[in-house]
C-alpha atoms as a PDB file:
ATOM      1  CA  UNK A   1      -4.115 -87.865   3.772  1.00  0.00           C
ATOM      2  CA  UNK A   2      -5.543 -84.714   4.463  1.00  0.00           C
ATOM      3  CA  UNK A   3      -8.790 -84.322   7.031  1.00  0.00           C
ATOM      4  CA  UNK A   4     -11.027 -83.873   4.008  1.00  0.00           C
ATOM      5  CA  UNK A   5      -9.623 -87.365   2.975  1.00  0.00           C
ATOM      6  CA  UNK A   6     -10.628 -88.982   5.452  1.00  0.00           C
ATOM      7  CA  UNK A   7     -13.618 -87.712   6.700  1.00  0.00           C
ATOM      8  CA  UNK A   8     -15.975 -87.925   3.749  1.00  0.00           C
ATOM      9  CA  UNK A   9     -19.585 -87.275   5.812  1.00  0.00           C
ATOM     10  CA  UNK A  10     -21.756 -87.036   8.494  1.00  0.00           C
ATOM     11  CA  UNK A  11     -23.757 -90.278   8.616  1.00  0.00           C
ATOM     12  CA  UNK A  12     -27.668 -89.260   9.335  1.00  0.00           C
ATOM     13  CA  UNK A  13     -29.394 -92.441  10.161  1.00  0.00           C
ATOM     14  CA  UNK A  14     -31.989 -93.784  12.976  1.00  0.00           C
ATOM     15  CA  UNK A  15     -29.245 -95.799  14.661  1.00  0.00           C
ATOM     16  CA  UNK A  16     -26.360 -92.816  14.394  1.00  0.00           C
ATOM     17  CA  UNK A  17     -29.441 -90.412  15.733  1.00  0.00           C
ATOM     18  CA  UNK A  18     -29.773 -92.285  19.033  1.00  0.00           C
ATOM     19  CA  UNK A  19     -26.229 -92.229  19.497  1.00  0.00           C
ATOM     20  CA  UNK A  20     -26.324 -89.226  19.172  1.00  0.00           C
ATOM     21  CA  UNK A  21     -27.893 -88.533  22.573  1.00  0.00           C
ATOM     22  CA  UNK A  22     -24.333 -90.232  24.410  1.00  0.00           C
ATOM     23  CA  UNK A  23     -22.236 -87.876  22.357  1.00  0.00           C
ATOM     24  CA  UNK A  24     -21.403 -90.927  19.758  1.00  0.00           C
ATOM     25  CA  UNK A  25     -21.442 -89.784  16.052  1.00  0.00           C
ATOM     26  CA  UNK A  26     -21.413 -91.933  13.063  1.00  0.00           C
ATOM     27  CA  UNK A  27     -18.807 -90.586  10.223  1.00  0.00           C
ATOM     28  CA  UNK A  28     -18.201 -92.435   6.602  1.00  0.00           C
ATOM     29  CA  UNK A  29     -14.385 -92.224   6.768  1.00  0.00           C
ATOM     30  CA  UNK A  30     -11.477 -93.305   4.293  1.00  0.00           C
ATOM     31  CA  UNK A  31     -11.150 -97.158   3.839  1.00  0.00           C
ATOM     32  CA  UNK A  32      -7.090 -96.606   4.693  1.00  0.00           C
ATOM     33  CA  UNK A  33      -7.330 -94.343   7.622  1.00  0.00           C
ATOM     34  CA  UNK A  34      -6.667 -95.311  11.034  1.00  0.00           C
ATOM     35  CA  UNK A  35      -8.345 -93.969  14.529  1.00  0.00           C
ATOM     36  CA  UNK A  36      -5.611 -91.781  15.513  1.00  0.00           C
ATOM     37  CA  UNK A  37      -5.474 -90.141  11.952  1.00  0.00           C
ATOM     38  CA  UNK A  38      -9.439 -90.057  12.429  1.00  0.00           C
ATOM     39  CA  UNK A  39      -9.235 -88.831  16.069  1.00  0.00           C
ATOM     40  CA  UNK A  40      -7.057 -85.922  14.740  1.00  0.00           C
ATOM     41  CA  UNK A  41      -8.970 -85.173  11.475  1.00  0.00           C
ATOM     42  CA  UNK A  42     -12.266 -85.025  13.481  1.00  0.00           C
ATOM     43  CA  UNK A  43     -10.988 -82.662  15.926  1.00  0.00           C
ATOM     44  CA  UNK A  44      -8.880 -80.465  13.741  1.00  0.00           C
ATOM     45  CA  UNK A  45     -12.351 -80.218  11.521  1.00  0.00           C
ATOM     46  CA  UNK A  46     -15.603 -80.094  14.120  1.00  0.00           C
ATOM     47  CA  UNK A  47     -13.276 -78.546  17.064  1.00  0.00           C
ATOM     48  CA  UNK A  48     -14.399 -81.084  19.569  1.00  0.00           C
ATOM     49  CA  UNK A  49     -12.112 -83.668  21.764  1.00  0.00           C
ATOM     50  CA  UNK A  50     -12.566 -86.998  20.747  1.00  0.00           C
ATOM     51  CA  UNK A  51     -12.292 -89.434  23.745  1.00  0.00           C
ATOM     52  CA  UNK A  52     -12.758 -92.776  21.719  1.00  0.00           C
ATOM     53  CA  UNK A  53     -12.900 -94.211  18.071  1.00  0.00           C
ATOM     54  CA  UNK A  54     -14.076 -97.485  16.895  1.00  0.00           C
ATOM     55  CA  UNK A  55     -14.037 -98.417  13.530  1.00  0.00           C
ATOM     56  CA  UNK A  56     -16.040-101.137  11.173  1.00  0.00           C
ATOM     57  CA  UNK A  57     -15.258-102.058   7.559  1.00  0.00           C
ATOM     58  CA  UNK A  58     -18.588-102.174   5.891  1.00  0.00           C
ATOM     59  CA  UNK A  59     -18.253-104.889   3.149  1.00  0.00           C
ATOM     60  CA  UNK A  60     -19.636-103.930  -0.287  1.00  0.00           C
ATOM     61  CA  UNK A  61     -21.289-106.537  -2.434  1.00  0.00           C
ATOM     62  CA  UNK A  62     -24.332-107.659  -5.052  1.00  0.00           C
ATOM     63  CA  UNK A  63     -27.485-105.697  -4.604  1.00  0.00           C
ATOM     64  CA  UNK A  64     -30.541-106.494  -6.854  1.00  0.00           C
ATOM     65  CA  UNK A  65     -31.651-103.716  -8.793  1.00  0.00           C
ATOM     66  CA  UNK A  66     -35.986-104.250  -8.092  1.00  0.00           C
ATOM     67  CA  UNK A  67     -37.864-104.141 -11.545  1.00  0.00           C
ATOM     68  CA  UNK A  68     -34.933-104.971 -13.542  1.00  0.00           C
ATOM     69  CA  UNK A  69     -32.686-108.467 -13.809  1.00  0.00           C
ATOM     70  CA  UNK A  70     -29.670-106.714 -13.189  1.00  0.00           C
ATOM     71  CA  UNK A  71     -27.321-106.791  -9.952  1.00  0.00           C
ATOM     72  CA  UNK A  72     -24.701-103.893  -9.287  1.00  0.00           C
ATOM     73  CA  UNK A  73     -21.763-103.786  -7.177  1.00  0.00           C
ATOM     74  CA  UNK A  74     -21.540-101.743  -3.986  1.00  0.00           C
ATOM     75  CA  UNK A  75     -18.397-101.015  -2.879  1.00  0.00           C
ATOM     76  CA  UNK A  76     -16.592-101.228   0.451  1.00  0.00           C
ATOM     77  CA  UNK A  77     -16.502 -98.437   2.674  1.00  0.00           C
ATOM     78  CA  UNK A  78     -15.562 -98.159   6.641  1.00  0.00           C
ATOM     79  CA  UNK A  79     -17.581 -96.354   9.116  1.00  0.00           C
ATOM     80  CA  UNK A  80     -16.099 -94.517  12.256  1.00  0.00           C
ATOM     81  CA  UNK A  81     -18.268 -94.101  15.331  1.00  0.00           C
ATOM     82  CA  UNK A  82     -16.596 -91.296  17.266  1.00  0.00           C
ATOM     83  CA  UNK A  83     -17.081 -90.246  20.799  1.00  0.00           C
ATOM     84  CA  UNK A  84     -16.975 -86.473  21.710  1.00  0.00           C
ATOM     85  CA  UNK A  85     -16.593 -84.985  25.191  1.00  0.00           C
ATOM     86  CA  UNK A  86     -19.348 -84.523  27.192  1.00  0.00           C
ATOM     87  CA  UNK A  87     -21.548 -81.120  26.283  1.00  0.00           C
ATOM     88  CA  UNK A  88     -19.246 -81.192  22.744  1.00  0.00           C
ATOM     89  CA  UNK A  89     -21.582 -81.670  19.262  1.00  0.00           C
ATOM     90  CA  UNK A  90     -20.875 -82.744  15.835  1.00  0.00           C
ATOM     91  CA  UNK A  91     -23.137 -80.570  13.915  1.00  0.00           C
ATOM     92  CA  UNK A  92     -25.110 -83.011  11.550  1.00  0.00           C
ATOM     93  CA  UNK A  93     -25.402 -81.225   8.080  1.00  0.00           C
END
């Protein structure tokens, strides 16, 4: 896999924005990658030293679609949280 493989974004949310502060960034990453391959992508791509990785997979499943009496399918996806050296930033696009 190639870095844009397995990084596929940035997440931006409340909970990846407080992180944030203690140099941990939230990344949407390949469901087949592992941490080393993501340690390496993330600091061939951002140009930062990654000092830990810790990954979740996020389990799709039925969402109700409100006004309607239908359902769709979310997939699964697995999330990365990353931490950078100290005084090192992942710029959040």
């Amino acid at each position: 896999m190639t870095n844009e493989e397995i990084i596929k974004r940035v997440l931006i949310t409340e909970k990846g924005t407080m992180m944030s502060a203690d140099n941990r960034y939230m990344l949407e990453v390949a469901v087949g990658s592992t941490k080393p391959q993501i340690a390496a992508a993330v600091e061939k791509k951002f140009g930062v030293h990654v000092l830990a990785v810790r990954t979740a997979n996020m389990k799709g499943g039925l969402r109700y679609v409100r006004g309607t009496r239908r359902t769709k399918t979310e997939s699964t996806w697995k999330r990365a949280i990353v931490t950078v050296k100290e005084g090192e930033r992942i710029e959040q696009v």
